[in-house]
C-alpha atoms as a PDB file:
ATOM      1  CA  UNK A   1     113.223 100.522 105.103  1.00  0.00           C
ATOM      2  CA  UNK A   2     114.408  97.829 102.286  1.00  0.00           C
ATOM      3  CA  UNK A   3     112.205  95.056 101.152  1.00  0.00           C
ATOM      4  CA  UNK A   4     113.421  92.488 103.138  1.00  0.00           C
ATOM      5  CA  UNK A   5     112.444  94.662 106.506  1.00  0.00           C
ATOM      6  CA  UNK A   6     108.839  95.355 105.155  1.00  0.00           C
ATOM      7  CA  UNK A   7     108.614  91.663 104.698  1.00  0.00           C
ATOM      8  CA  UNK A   8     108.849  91.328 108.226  1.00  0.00           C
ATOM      9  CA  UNK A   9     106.628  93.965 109.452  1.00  0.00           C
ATOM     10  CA  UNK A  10     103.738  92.253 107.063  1.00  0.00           C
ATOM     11  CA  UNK A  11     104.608  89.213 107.945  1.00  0.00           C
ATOM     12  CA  UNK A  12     104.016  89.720 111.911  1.00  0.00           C
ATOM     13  CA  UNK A  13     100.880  91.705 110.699  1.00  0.00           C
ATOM     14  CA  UNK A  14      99.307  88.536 108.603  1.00  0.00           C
ATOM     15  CA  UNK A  15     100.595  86.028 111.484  1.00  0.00           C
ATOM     16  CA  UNK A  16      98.746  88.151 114.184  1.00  0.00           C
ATOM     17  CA  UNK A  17      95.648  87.926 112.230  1.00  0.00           C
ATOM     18  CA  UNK A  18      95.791  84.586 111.417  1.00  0.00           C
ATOM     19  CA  UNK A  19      96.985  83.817 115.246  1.00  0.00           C
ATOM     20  CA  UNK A  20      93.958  86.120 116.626  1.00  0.00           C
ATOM     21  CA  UNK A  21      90.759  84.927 114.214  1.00  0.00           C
ATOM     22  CA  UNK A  22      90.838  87.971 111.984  1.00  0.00           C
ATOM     23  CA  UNK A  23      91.767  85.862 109.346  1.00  0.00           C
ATOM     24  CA  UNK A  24      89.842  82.555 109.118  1.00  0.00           C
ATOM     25  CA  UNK A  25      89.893  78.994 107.731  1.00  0.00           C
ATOM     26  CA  UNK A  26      88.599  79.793 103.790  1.00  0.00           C
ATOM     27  CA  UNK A  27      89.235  83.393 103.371  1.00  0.00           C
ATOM     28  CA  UNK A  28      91.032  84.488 100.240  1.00  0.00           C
ATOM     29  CA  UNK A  29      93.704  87.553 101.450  1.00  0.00           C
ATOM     30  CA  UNK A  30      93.872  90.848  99.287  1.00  0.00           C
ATOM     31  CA  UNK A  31      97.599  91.132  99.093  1.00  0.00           C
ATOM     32  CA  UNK A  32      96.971  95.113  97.405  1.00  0.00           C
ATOM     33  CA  UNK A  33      94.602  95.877  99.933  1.00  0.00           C
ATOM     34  CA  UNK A  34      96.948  94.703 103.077  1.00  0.00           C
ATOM     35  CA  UNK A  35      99.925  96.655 100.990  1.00  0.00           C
ATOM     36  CA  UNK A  36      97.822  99.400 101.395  1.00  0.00           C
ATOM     37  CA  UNK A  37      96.385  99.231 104.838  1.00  0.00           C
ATOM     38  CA  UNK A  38     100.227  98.708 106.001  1.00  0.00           C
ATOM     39  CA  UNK A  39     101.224 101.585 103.622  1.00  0.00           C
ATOM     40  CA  UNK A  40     104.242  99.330 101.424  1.00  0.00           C
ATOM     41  CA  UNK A  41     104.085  97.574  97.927  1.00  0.00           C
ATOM     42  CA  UNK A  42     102.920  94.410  96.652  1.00  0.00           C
ATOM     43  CA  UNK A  43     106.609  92.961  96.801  1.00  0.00           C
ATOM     44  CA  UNK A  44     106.972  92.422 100.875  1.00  0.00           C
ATOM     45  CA  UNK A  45     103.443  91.499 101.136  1.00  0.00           C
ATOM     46  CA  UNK A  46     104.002  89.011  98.659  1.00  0.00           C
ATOM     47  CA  UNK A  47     106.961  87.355 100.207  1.00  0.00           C
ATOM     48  CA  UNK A  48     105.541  87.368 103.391  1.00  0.00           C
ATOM     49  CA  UNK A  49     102.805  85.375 102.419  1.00  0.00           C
ATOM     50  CA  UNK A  50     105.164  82.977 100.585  1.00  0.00           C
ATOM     51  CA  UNK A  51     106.811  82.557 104.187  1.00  0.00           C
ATOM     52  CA  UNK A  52     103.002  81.617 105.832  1.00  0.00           C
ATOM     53  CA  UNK A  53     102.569  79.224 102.934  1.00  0.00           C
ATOM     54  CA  UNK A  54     105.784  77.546 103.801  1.00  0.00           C
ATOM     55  CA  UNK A  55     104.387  77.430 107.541  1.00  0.00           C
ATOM     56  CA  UNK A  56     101.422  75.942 105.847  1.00  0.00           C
ATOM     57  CA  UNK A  57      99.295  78.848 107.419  1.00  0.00           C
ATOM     58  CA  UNK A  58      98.201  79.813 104.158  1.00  0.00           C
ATOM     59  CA  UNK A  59      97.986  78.374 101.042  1.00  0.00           C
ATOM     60  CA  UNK A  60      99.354  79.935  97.150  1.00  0.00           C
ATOM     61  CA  UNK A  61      96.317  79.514  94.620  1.00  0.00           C
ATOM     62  CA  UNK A  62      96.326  79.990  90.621  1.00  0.00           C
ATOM     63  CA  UNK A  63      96.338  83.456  89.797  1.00  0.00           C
ATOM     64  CA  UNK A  64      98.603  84.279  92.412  1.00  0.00           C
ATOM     65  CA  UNK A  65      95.280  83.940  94.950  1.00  0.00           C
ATOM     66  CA  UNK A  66      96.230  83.522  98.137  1.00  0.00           C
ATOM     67  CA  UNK A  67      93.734  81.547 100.723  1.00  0.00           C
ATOM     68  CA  UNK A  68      93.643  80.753 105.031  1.00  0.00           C
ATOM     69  CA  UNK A  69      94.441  77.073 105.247  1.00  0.00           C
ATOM     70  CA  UNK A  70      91.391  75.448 106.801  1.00  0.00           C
ATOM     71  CA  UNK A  71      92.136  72.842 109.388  1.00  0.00           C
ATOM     72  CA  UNK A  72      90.890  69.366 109.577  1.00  0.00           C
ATOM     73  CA  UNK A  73      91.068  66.910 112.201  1.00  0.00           C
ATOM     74  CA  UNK A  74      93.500  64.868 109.987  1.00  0.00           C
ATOM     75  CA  UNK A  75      96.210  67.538 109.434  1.00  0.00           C
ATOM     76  CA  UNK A  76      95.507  68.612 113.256  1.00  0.00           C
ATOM     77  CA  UNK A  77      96.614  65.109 114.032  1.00  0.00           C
ATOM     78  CA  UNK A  78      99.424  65.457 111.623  1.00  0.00           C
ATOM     79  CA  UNK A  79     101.300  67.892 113.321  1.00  0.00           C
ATOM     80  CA  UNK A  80     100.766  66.125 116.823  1.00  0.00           C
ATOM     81  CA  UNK A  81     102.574  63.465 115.632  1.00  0.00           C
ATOM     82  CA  UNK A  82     105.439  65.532 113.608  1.00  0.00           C
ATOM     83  CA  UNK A  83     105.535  68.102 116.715  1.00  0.00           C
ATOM     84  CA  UNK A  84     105.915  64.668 119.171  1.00  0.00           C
ATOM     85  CA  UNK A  85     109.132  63.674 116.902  1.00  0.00           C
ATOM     86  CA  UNK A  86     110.586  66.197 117.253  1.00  0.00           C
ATOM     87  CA  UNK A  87     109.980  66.612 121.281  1.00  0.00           C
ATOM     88  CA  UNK A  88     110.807  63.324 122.114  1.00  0.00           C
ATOM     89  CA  UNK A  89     114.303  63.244 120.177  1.00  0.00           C
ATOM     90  CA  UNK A  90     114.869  66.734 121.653  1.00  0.00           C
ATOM     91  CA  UNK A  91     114.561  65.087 125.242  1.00  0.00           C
ATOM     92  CA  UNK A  92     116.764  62.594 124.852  1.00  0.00           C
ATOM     93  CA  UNK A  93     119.252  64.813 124.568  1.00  0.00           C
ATOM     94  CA  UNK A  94     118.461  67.524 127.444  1.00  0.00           C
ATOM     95  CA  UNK A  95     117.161  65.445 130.297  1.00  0.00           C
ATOM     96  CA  UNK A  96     118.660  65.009 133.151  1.00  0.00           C
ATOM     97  CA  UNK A  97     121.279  67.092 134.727  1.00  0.00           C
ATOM     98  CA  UNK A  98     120.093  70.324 131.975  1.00  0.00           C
ATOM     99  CA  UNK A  99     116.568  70.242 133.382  1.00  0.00           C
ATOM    100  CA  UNK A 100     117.529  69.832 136.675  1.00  0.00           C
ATOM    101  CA  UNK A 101     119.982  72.775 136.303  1.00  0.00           C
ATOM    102  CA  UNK A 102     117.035  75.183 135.051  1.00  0.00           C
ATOM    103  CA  UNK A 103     114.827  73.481 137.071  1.00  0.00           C
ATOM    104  CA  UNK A 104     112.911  77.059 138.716  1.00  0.00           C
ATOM    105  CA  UNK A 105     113.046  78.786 135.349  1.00  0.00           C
ATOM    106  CA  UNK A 106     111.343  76.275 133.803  1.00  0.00           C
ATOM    107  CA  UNK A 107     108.639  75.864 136.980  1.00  0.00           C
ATOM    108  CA  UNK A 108     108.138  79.714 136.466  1.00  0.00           C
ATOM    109  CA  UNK A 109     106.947  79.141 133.111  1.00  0.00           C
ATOM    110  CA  UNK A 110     104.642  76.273 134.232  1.00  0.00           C
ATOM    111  CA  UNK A 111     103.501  78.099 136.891  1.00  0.00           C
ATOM    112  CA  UNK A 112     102.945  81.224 134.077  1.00  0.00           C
ATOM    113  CA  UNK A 113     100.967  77.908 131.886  1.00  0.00           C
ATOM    114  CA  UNK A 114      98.659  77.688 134.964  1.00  0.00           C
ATOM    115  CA  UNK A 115      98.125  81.500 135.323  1.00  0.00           C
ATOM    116  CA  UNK A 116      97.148  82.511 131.634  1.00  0.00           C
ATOM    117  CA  UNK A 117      93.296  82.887 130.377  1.00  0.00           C
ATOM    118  CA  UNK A 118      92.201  80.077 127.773  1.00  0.00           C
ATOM    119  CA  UNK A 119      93.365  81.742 124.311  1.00  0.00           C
ATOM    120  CA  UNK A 120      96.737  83.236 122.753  1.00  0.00           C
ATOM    121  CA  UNK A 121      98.355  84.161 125.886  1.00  0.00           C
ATOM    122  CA  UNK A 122      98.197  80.250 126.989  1.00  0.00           C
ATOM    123  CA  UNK A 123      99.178  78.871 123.915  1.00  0.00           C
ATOM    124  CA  UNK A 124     102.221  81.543 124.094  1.00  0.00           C
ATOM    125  CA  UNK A 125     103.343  80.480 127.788  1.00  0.00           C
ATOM    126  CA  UNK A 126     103.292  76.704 126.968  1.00  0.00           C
ATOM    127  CA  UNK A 127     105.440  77.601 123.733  1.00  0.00           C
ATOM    128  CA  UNK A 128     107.983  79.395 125.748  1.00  0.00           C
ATOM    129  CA  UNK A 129     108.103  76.300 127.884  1.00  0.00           C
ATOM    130  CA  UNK A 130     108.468  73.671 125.473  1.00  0.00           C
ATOM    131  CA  UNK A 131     111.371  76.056 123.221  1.00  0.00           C
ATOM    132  CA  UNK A 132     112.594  76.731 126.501  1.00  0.00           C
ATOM    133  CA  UNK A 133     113.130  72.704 126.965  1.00  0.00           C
ATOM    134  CA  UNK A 134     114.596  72.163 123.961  1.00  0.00           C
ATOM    135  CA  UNK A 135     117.225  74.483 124.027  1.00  0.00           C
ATOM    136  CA  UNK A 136     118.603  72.838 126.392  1.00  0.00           C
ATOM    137  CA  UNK A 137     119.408  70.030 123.776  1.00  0.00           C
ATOM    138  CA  UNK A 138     121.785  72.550 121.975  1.00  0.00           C
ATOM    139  CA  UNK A 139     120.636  71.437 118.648  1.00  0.00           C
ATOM    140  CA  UNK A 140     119.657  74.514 117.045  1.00  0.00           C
ATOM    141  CA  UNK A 141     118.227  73.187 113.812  1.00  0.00           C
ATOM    142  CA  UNK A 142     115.798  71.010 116.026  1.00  0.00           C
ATOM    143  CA  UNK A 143     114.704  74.302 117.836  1.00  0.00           C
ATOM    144  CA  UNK A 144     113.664  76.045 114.509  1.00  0.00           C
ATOM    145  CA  UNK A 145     111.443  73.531 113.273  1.00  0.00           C
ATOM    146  CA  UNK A 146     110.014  73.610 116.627  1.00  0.00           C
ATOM    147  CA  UNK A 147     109.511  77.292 116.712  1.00  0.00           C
ATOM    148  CA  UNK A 148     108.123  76.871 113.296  1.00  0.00           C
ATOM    149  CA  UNK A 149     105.865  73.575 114.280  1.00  0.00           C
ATOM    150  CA  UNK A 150     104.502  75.589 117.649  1.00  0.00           C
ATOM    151  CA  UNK A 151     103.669  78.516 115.298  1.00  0.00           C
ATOM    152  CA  UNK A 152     101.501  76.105 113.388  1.00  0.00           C
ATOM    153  CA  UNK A 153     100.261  74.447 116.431  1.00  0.00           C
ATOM    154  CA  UNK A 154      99.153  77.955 117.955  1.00  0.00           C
ATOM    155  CA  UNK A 155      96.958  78.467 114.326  1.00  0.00           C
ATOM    156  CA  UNK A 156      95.598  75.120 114.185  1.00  0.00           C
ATOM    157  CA  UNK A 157      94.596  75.241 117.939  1.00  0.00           C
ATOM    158  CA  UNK A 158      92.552  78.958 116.780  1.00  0.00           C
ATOM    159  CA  UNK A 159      91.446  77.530 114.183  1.00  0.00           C
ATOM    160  CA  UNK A 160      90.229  74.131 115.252  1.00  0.00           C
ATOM    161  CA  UNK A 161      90.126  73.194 118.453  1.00  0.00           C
ATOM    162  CA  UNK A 162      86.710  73.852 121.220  1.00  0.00           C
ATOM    163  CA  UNK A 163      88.387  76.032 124.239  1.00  0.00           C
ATOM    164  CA  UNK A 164      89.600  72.995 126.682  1.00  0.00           C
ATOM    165  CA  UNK A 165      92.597  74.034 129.234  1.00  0.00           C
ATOM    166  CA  UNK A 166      92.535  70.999 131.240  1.00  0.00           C
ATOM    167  CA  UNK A 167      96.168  69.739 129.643  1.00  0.00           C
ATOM    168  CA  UNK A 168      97.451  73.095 130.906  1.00  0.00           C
ATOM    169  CA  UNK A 169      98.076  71.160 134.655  1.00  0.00           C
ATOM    170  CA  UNK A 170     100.123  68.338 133.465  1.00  0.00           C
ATOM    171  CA  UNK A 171     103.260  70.681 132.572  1.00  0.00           C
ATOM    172  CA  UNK A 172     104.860  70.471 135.922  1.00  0.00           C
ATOM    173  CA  UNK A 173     104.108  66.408 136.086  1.00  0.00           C
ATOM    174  CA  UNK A 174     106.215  66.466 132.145  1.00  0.00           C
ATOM    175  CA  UNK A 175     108.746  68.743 134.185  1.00  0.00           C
ATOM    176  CA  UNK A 176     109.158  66.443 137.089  1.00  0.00           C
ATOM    177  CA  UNK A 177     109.757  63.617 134.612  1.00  0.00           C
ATOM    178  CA  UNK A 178     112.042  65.013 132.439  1.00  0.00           C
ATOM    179  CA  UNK A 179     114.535  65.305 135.455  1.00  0.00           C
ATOM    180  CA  UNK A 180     115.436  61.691 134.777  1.00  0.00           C
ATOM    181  CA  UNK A 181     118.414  60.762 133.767  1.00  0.00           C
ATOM    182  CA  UNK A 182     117.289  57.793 131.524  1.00  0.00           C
ATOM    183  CA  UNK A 183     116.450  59.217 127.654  1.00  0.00           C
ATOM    184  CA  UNK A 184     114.183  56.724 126.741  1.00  0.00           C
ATOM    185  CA  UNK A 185     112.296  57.253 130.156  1.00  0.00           C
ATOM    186  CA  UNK A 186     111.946  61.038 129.067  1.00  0.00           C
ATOM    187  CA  UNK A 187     111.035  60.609 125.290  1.00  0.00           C
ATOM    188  CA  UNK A 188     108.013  58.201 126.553  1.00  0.00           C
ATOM    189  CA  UNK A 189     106.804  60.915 129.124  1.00  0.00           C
ATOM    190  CA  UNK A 190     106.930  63.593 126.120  1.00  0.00           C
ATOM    191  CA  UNK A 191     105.195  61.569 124.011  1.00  0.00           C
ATOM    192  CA  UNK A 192     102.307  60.703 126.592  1.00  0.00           C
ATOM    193  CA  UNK A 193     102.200  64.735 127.352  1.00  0.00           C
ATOM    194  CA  UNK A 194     101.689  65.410 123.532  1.00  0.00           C
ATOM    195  CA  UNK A 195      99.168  62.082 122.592  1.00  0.00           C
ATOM    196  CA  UNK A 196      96.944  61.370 124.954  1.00  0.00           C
ATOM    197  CA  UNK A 197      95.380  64.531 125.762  1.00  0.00           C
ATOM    198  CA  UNK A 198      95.084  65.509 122.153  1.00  0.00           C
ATOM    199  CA  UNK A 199      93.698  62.456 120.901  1.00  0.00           C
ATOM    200  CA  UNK A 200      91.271  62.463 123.490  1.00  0.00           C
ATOM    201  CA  UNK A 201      90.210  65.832 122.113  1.00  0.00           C
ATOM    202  CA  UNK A 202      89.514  64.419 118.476  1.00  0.00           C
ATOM    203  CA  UNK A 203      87.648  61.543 119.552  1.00  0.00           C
ATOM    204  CA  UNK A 204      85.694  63.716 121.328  1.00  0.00           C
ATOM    205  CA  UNK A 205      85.089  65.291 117.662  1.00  0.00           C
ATOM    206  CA  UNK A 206      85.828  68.911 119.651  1.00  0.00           C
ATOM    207  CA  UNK A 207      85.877  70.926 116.302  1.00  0.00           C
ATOM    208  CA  UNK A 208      84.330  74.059 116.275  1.00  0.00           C
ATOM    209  CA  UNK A 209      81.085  74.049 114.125  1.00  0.00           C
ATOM    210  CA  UNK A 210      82.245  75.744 111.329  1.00  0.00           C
ATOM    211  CA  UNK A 211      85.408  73.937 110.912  1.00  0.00           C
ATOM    212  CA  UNK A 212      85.556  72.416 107.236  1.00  0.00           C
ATOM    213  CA  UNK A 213      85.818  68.806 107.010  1.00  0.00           C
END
């Protein structure tokens, strides 16, 4: 297997543990002792983490130290407002006649959003619904940095957020809107799916206890 190959297998490894709470907000990562837990060299470990850091999962410290990014409220809000952007120009482009074309594939995965415990496999189902949305916009650039965004989302949510899975019912009320065929009309429901819910969440101050501020 070259390097480029083991860079991916350590890569899913870190982003699992990062993803699942093995890895948490502070903790410095032995890149020689996950080479040799997942039996490779330094090298892919090494780049893998470089890709995190780019993610802004982890962060590169002097003396090639390498540390879990801890969340605050402030970059939590950050990449609402980034991942909203990027949403709302993405509808603008797909709504109307696209949604209403994969209308029942994209009420399955609502109906999935509703059906999932609290925890990763929620935060995975309402992924697949939002990438699944903006495919539809056939702007493929857009759909990376979403993939990429969600990713961070999904770590930040871990990380950060008290468990609260009310927002998981208003998916098929953003579906139903979306169906418009008036862009501006299906930015502004995007953008009231992605703000209000988790603003409401920070004013509440939900942060977990040991969340560093």
């Amino acid at each position: 297997m070259n390097v480029g190959s083991l860079a991916q297998v350590a890569y899913q490894e870190l982003l699992a543990r990062l993803l699942d709470g093995r890895l948490k907000a502070g903790d410095l990562i032995d890149r020689k002792a996950i080479a040799g837990e997942l039996g490779m060299s330094v090298s892919p470990v090494v780049e893998a983490l470089g890709h995190l850091a780019n993610e802004g999962m982890v962060e590169i410290l002097p003396r090639r130290a390498t540390r879990v990014r801890s969340v605050t409220p402030e970059v939590f809000r950050e990449q609402i407002i980034y991942r909203t952007a990027l949403e709302s120009q993405a509808a603008r482009l797909y709504c109307g006649q696209p949604v209403r074309d994969a209308y029942e594939e994209l009420r399955a995965k609502c109906d999935r959003i509703e059906e999932c415990a609290y925890g990763p496999e929620l935060w995975e189902a309402e992924a697949d619904f939002h990438l699944a949305l903006a495919r539809l916009s056939g702007a493929e650039m857009l759909v990376d940095a979403l993939r990429r965004l969600l990713l961070f989302s999904h770590f930040a949510t871990s990380h950060l957020i008290i468990p609260d899975d009310t927002h998981r019912h208003k998916h098929h009320t953003l579906l139903e809107a979306l169906c418009t065929d008036d862009p501006e009309a299906a930015a502004a429901a995007v953008r009231h799916h992605m703000m209000v819910k988790r603003e409401a969440v920070l004013r509440r101050g939900a942060v977990k206890e040991d969340t560093v501020l």
